[in-house]
Each structure stands twice: as C-alpha cells, then as structure tokens.
PDB file of N, CA and C in Angstrom:
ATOM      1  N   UNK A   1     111.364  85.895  85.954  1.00  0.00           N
ATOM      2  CA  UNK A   1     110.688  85.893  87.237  1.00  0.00           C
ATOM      3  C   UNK A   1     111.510  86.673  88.251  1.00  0.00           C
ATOM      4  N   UNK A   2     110.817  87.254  89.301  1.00  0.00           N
ATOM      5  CA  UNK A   2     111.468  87.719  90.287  1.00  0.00           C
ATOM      6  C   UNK A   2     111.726  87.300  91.290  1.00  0.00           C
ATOM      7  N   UNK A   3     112.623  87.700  92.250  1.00  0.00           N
ATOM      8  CA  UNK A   3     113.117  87.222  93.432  1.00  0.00           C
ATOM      9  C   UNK A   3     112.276  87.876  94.430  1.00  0.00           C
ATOM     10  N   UNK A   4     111.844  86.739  95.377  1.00  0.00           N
ATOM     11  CA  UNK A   4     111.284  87.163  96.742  1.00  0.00           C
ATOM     12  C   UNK A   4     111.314  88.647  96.896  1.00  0.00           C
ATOM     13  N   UNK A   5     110.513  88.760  97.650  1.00  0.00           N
ATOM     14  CA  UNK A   5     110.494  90.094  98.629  1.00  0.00           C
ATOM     15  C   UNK A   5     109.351  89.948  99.615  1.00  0.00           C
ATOM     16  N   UNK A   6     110.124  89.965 100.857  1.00  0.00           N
ATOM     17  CA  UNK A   6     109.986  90.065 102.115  1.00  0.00           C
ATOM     18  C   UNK A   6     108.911  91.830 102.213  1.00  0.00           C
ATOM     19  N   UNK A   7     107.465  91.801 102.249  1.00  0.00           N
ATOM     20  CA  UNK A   7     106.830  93.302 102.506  1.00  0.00           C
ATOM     21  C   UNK A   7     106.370  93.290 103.365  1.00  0.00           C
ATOM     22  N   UNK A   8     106.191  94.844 104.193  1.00  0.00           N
ATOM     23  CA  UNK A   8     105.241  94.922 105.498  1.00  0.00           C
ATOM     24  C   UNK A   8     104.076  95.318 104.831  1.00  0.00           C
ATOM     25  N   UNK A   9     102.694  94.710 105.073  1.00  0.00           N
ATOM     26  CA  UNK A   9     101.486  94.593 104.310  1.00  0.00           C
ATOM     27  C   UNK A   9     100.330  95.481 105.314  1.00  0.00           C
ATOM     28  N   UNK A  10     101.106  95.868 106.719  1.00  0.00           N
ATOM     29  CA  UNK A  10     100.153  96.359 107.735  1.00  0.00           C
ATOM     30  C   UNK A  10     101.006  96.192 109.130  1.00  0.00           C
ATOM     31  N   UNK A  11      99.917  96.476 110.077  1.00  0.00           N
ATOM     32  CA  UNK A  11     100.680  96.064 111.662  1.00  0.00           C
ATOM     33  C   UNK A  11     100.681  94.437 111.655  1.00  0.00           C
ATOM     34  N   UNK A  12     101.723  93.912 111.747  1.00  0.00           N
ATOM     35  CA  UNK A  12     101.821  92.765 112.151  1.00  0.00           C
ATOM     36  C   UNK A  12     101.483  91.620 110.723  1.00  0.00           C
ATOM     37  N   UNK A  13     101.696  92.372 109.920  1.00  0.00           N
ATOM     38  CA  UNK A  13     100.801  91.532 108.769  1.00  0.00           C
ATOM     39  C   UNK A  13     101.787  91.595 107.723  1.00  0.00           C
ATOM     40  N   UNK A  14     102.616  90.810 107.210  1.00  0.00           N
ATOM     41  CA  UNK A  14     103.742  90.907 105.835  1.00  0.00           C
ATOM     42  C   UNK A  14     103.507  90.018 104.894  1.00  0.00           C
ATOM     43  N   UNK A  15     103.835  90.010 103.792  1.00  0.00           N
ATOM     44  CA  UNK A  15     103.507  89.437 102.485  1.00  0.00           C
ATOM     45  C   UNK A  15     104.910  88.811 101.507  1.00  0.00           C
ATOM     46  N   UNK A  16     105.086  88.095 101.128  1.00  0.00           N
ATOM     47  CA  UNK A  16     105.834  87.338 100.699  1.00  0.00           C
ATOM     48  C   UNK A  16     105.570  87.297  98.702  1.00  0.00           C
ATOM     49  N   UNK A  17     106.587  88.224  97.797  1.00  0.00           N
ATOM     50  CA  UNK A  17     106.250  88.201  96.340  1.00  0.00           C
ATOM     51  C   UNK A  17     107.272  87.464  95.843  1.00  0.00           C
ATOM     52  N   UNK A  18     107.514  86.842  94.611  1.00  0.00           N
ATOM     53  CA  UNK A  18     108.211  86.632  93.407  1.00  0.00           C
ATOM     54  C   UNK A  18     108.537  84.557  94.184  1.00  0.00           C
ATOM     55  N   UNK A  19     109.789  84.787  93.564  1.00  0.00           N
ATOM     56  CA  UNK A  19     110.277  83.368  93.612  1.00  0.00           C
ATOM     57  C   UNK A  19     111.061  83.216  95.145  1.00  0.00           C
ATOM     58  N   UNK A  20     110.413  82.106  95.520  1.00  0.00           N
ATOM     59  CA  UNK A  20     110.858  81.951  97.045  1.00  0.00           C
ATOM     60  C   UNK A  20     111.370  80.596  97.346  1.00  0.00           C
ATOM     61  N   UNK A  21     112.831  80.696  96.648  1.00  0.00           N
ATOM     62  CA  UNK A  21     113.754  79.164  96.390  1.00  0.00           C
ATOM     63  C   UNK A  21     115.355  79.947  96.891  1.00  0.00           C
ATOM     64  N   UNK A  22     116.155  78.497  96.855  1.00  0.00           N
ATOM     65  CA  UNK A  22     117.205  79.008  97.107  1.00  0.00           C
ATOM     66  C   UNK A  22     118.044  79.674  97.250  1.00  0.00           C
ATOM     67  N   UNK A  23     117.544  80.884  96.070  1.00  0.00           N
ATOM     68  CA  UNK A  23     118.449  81.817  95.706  1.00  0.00           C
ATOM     69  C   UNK A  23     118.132  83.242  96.237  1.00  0.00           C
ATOM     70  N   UNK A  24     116.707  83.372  96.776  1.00  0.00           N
ATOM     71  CA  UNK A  24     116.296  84.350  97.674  1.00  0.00           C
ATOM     72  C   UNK A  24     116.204  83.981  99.051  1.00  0.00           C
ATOM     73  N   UNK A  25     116.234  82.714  99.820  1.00  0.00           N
ATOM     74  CA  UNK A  25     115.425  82.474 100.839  1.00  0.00           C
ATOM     75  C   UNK A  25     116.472  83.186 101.947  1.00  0.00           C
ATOM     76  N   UNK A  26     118.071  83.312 101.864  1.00  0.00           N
ATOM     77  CA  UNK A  26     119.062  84.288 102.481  1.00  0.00           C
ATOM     78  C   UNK A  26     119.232  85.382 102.461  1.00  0.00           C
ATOM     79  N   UNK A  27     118.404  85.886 101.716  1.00  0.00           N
ATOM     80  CA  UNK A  27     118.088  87.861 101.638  1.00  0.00           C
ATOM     81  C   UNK A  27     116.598  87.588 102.547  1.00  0.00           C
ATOM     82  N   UNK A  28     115.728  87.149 102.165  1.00  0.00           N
ATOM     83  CA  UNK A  28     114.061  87.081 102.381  1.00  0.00           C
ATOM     84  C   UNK A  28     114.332  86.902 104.008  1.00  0.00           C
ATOM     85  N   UNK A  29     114.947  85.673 104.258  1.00  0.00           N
ATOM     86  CA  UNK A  29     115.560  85.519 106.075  1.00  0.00           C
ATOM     87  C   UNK A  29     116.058  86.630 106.779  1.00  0.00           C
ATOM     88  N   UNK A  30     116.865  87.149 106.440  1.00  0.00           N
ATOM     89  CA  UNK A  30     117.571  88.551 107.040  1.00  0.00           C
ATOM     90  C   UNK A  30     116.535  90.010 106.679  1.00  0.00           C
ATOM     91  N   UNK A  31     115.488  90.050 105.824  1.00  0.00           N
ATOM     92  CA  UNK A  31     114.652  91.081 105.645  1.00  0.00           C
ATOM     93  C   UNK A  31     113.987  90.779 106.617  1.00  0.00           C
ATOM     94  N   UNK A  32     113.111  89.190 107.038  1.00  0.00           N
ATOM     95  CA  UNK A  32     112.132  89.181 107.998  1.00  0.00           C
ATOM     96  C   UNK A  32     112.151  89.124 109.405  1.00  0.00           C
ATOM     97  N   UNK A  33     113.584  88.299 109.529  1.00  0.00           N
ATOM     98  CA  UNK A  33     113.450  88.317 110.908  1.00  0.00           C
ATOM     99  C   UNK A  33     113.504  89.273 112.183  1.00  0.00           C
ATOM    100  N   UNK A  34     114.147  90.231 111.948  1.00  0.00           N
ATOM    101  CA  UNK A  34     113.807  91.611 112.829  1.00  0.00           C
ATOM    102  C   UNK A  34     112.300  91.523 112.517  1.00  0.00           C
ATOM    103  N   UNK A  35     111.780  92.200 111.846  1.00  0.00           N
ATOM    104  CA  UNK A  35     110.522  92.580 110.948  1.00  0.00           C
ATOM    105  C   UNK A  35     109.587  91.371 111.752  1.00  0.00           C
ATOM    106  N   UNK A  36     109.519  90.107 111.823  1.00  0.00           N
ATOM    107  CA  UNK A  36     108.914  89.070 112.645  1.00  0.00           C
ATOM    108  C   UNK A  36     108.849  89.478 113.906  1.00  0.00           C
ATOM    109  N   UNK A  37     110.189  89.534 114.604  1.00  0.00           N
ATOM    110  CA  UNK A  37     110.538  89.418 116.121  1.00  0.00           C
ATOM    111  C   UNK A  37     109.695  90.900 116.765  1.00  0.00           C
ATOM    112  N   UNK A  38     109.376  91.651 116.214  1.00  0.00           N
ATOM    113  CA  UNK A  38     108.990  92.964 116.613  1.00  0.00           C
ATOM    114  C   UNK A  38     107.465  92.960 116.119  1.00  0.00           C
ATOM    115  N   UNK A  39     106.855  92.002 115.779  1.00  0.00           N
ATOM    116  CA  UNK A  39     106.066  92.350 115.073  1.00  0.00           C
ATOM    117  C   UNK A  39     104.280  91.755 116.127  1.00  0.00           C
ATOM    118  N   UNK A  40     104.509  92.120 117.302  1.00  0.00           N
ATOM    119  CA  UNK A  40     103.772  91.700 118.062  1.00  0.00           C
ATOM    120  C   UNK A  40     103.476  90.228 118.461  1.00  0.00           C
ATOM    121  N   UNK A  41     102.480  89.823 119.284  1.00  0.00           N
ATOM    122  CA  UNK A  41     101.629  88.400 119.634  1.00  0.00           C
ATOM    123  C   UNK A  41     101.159  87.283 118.523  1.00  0.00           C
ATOM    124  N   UNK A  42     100.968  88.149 117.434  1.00  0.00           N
ATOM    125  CA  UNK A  42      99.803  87.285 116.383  1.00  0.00           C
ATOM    126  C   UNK A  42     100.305  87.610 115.161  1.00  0.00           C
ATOM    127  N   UNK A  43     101.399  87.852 114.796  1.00  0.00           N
ATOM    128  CA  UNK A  43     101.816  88.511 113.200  1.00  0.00           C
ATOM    129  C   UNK A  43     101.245  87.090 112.146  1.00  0.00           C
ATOM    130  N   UNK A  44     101.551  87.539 110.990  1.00  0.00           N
ATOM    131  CA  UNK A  44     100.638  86.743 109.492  1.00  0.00           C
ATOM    132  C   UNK A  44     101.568  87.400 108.393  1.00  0.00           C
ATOM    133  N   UNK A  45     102.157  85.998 108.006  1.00  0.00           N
ATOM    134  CA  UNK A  45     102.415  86.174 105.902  1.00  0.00           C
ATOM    135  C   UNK A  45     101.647  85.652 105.386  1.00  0.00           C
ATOM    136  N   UNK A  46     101.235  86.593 104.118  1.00  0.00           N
ATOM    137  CA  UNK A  46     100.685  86.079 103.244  1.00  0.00           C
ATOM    138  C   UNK A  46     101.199  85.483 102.040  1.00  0.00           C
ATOM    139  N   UNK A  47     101.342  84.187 101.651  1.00  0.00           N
ATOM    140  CA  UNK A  47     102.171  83.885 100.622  1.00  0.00           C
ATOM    141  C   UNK A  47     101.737  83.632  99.458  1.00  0.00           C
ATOM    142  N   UNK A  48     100.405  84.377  98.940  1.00  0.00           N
ATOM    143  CA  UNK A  48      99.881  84.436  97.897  1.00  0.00           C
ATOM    144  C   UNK A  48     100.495  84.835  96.701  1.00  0.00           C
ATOM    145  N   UNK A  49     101.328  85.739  97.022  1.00  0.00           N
ATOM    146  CA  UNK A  49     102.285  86.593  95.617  1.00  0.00           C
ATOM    147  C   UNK A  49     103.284  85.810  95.786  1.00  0.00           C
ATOM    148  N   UNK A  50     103.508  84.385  95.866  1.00  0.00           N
ATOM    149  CA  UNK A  50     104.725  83.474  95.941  1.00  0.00           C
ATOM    150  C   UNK A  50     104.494  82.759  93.913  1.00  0.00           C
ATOM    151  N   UNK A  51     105.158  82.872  93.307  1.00  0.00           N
ATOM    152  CA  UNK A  51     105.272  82.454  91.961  1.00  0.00           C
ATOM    153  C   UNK A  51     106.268  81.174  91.927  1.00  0.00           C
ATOM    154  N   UNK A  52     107.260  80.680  92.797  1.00  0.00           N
ATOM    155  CA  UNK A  52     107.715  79.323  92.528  1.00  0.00           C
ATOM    156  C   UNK A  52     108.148  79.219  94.144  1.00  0.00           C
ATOM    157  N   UNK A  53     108.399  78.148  94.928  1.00  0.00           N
ATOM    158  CA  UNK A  53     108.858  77.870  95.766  1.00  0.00           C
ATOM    159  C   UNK A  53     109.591  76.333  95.826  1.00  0.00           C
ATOM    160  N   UNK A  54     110.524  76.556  96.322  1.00  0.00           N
ATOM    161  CA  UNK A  54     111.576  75.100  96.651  1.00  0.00           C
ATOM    162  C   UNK A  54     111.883  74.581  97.727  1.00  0.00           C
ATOM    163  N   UNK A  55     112.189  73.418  98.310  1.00  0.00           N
ATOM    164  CA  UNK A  55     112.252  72.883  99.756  1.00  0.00           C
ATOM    165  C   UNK A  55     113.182  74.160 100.826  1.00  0.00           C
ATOM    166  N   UNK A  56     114.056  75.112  99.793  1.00  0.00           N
ATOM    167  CA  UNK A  56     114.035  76.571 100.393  1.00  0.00           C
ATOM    168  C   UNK A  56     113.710  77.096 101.252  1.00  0.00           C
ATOM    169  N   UNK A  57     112.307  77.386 100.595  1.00  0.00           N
ATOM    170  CA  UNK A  57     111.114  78.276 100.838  1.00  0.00           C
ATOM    171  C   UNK A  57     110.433  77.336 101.913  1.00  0.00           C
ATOM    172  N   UNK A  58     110.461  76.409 101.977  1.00  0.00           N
ATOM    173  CA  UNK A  58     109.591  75.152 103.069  1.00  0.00           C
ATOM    174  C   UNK A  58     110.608  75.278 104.103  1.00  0.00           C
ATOM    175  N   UNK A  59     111.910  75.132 104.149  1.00  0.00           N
ATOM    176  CA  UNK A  59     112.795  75.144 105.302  1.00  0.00           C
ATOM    177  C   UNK A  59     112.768  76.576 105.768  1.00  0.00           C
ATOM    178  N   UNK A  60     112.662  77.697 105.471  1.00  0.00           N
ATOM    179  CA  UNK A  60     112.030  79.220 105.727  1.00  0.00           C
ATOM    180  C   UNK A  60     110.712  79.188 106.097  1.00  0.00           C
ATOM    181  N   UNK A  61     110.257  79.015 105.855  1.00  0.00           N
ATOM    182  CA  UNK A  61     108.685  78.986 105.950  1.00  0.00           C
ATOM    183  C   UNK A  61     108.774  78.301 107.709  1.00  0.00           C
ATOM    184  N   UNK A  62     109.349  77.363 108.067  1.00  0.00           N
ATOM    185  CA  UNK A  62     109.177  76.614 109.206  1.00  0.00           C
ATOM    186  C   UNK A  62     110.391  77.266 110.298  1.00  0.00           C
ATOM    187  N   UNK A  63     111.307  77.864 109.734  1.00  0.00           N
ATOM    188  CA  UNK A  63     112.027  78.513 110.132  1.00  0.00           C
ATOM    189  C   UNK A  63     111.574  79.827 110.950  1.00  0.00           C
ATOM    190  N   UNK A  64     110.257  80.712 110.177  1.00  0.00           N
ATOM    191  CA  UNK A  64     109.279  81.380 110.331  1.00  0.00           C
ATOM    192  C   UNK A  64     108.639  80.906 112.023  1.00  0.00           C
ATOM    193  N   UNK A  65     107.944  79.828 111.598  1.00  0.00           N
ATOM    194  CA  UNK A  65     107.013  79.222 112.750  1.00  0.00           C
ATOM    195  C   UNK A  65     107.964  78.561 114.052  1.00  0.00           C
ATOM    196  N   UNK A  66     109.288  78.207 113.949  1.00  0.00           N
ATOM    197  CA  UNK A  66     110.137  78.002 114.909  1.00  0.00           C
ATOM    198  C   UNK A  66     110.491  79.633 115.585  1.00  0.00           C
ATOM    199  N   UNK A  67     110.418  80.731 115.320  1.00  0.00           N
ATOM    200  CA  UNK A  67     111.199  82.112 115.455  1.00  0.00           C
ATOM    201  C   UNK A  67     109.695  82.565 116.473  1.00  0.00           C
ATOM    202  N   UNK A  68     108.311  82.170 115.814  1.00  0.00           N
ATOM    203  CA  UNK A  68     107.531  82.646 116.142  1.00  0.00           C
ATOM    204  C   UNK A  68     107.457  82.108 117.587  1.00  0.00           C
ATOM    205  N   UNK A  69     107.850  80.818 118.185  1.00  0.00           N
ATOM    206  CA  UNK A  69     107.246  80.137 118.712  1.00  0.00           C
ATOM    207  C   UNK A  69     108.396  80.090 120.139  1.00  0.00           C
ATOM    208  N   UNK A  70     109.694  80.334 119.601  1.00  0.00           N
ATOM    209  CA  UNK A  70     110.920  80.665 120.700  1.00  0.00           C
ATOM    210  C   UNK A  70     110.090  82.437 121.108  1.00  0.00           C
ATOM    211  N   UNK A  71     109.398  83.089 120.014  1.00  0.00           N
ATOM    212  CA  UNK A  71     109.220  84.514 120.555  1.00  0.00           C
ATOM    213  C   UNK A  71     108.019  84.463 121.162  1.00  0.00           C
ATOM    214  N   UNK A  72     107.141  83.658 121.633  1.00  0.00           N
ATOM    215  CA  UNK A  72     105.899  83.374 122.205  1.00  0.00           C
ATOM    216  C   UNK A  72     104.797  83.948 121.424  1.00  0.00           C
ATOM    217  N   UNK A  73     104.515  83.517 120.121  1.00  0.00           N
ATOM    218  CA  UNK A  73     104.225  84.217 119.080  1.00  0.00           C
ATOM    219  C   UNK A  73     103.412  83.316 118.075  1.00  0.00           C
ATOM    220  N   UNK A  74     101.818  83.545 118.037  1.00  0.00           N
ATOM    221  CA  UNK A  74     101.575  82.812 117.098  1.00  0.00           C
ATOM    222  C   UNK A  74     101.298  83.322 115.931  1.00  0.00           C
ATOM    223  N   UNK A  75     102.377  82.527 114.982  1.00  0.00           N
ATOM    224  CA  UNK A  75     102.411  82.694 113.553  1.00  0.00           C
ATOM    225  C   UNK A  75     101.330  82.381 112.652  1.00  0.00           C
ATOM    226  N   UNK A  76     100.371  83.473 111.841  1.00  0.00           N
ATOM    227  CA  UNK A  76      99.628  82.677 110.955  1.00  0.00           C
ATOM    228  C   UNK A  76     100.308  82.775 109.674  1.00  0.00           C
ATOM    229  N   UNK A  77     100.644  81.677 108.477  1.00  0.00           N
ATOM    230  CA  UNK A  77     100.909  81.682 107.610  1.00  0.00           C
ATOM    231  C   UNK A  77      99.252  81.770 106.390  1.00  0.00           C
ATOM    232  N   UNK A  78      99.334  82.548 105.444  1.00  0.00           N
ATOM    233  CA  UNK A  78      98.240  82.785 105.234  1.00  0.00           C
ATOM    234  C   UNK A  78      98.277  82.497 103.167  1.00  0.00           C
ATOM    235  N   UNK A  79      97.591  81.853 103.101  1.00  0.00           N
ATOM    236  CA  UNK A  79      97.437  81.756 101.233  1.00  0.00           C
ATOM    237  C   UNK A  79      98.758  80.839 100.589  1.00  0.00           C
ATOM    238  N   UNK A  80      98.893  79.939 101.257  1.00  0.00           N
ATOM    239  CA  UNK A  80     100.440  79.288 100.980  1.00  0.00           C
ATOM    240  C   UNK A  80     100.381  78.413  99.878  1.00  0.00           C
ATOM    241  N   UNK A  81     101.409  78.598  98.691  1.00  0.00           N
ATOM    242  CA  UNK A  81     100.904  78.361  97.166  1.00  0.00           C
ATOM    243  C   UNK A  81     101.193  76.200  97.441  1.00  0.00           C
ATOM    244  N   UNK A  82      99.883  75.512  96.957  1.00  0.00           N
ATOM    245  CA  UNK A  82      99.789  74.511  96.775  1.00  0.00           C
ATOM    246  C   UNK A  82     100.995  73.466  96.653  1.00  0.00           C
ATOM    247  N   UNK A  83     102.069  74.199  95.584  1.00  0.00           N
ATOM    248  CA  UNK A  83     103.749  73.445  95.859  1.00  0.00           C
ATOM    249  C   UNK A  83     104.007  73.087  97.136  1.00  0.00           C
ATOM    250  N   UNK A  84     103.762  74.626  97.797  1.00  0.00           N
ATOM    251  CA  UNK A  84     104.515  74.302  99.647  1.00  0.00           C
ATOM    252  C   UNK A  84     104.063  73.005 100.313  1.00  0.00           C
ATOM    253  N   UNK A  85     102.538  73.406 100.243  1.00  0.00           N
ATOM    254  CA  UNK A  85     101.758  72.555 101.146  1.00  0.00           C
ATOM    255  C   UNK A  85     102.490  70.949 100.308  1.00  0.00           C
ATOM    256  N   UNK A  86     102.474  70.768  99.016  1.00  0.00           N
ATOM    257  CA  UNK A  86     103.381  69.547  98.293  1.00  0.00           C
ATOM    258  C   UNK A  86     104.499  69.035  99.112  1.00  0.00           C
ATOM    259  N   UNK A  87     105.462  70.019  99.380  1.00  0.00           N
ATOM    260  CA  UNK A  87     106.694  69.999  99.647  1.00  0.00           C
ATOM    261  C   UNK A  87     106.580  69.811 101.523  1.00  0.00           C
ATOM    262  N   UNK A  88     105.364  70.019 102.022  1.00  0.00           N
ATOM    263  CA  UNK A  88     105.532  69.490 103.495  1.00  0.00           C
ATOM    264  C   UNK A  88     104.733  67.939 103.793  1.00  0.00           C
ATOM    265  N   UNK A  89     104.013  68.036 102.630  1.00  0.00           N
ATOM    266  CA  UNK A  89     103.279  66.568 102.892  1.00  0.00           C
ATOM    267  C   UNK A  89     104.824  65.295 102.629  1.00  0.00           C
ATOM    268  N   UNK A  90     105.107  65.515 101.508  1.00  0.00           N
ATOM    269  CA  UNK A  90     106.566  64.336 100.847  1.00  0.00           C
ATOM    270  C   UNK A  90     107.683  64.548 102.187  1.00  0.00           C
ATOM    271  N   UNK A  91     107.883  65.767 102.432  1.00  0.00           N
ATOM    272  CA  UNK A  91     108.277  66.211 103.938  1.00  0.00           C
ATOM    273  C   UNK A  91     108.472  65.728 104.927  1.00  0.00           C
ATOM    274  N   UNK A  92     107.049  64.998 105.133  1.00  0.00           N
ATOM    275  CA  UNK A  92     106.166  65.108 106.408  1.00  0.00           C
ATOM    276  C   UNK A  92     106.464  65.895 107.907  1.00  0.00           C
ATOM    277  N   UNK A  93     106.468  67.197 107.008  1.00  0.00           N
ATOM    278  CA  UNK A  93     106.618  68.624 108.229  1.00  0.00           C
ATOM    279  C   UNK A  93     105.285  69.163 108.004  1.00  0.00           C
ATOM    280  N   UNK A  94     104.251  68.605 107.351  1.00  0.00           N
ATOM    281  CA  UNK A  94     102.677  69.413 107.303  1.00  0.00           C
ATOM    282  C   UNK A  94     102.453  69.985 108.827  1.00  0.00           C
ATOM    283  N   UNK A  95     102.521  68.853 109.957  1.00  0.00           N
ATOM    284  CA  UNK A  95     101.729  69.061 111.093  1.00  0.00           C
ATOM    285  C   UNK A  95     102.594  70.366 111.715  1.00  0.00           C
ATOM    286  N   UNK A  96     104.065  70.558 111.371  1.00  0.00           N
ATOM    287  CA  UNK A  96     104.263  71.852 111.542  1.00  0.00           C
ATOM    288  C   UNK A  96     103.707  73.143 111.151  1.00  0.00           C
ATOM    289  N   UNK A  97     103.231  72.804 109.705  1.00  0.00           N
ATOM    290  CA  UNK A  97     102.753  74.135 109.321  1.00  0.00           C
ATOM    291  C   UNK A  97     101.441  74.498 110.041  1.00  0.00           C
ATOM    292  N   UNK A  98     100.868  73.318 109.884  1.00  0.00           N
ATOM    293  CA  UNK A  98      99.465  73.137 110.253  1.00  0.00           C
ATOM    294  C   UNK A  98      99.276  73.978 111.943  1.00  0.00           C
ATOM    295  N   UNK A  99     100.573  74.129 112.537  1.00  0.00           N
ATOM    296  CA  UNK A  99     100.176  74.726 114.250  1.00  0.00           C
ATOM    297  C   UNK A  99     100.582  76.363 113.283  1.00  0.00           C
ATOM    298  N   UNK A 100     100.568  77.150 112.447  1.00  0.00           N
ATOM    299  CA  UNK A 100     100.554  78.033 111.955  1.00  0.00           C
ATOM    300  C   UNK A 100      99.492  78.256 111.522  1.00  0.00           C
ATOM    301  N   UNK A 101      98.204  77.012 111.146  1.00  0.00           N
ATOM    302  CA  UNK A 101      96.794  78.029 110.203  1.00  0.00           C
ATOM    303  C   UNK A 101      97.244  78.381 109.078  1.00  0.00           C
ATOM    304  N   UNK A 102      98.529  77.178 108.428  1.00  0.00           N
ATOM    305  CA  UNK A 102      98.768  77.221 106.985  1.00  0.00           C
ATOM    306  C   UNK A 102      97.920  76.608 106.092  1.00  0.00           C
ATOM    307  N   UNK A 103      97.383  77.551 104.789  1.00  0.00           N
ATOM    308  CA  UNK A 103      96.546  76.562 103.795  1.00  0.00           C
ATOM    309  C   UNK A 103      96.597  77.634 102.934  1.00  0.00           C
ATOM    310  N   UNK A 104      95.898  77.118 101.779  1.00  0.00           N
ATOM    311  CA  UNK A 104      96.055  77.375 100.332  1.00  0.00           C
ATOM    312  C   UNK A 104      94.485  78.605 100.657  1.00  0.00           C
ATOM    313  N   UNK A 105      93.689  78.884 101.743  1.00  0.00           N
ATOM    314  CA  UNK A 105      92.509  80.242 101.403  1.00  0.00           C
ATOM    315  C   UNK A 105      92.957  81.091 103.187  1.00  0.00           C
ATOM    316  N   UNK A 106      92.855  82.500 102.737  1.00  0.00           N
ATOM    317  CA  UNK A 106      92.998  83.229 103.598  1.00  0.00           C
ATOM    318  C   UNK A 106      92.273  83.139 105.575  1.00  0.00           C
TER     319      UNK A 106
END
C-alpha cells in the first residue's frame, strides 16, 4: 500500500490518496498546510482515494477543520472513508467533523 499524498485536485479543491495513518500524517501535514491557508474562503478534500486511515488521520483531519476555522475558512471535507467517520463516533469528535459537511457521499 501507499503512503498518503496530499494533491491539488483544482482551485481550492485537494484530494487526499493511499494510507493516511501515522506514518504519513507528518509529511501529508506539512504538504497541506500552506496549500490550505492560501487556498481561499471555501476550500474541500476529498478523501475518497484514502485506502486505510488511523486515529492519525482523524487527529489531521480535525487538525484540517481547526486551521480552517483560525483562517476564517470553511472547510468541506468531502467522501470521508467509513473507518474515519468510525474513529470520530468511539471519539466522540463527530460533531467536529460534522461543522465541515463530513460524510461518506460527495
């Protein structure tokens, strides 16, 4: 399997591929956050091309929606693989994702 990668998918629009756990989520962080902070009013990941994710990827992921939200910025998280949404319910950080327009359909 592969390791994350942080892509620009459009204006304001980036995409999230491979395995998005511990061992990428400190490269994937430092690829996005410039790439976030610049990335206008309304930017969107899509985390459809996500193949495994770990409480990692959930502490990034919210990390995401905290960056968006110090930058006056609403974050949509977009196609977020069923694990995540797992890993914020046992969590109970859902209602965070949830001010993002996080869910499992575009």
């Amino acid at each position: 399997m592969e390791p994350a990668r942080f892509e620009v998918a459009g204006e304001g629009a980036f995409r999230v591929t491979g395995m998005l756990d511990f061992t990428s989520v400190p490269q994937v962080w430092a690829a996005s956050q410039p790439l976030l902070q610049q990335a206008g009013s309304s930017p969107s990941v899509d985390l459809e091309g996500v193949t495994r994710v770990d409480s990692a990827g959930l502490a990034l992921v919210l990390e995401w929606v905290a960056l968006a939200g110090q930058n006056n910025q609403r974050l949509r998280i977009l196609r977020a693989p069923d694990k995540l949404l797992a890993l914020a319910r046992i969590s109970e950080t859902e209602g965070f994702l949830a001010a993002a327009g996080t869910g499992s359909d575009a």
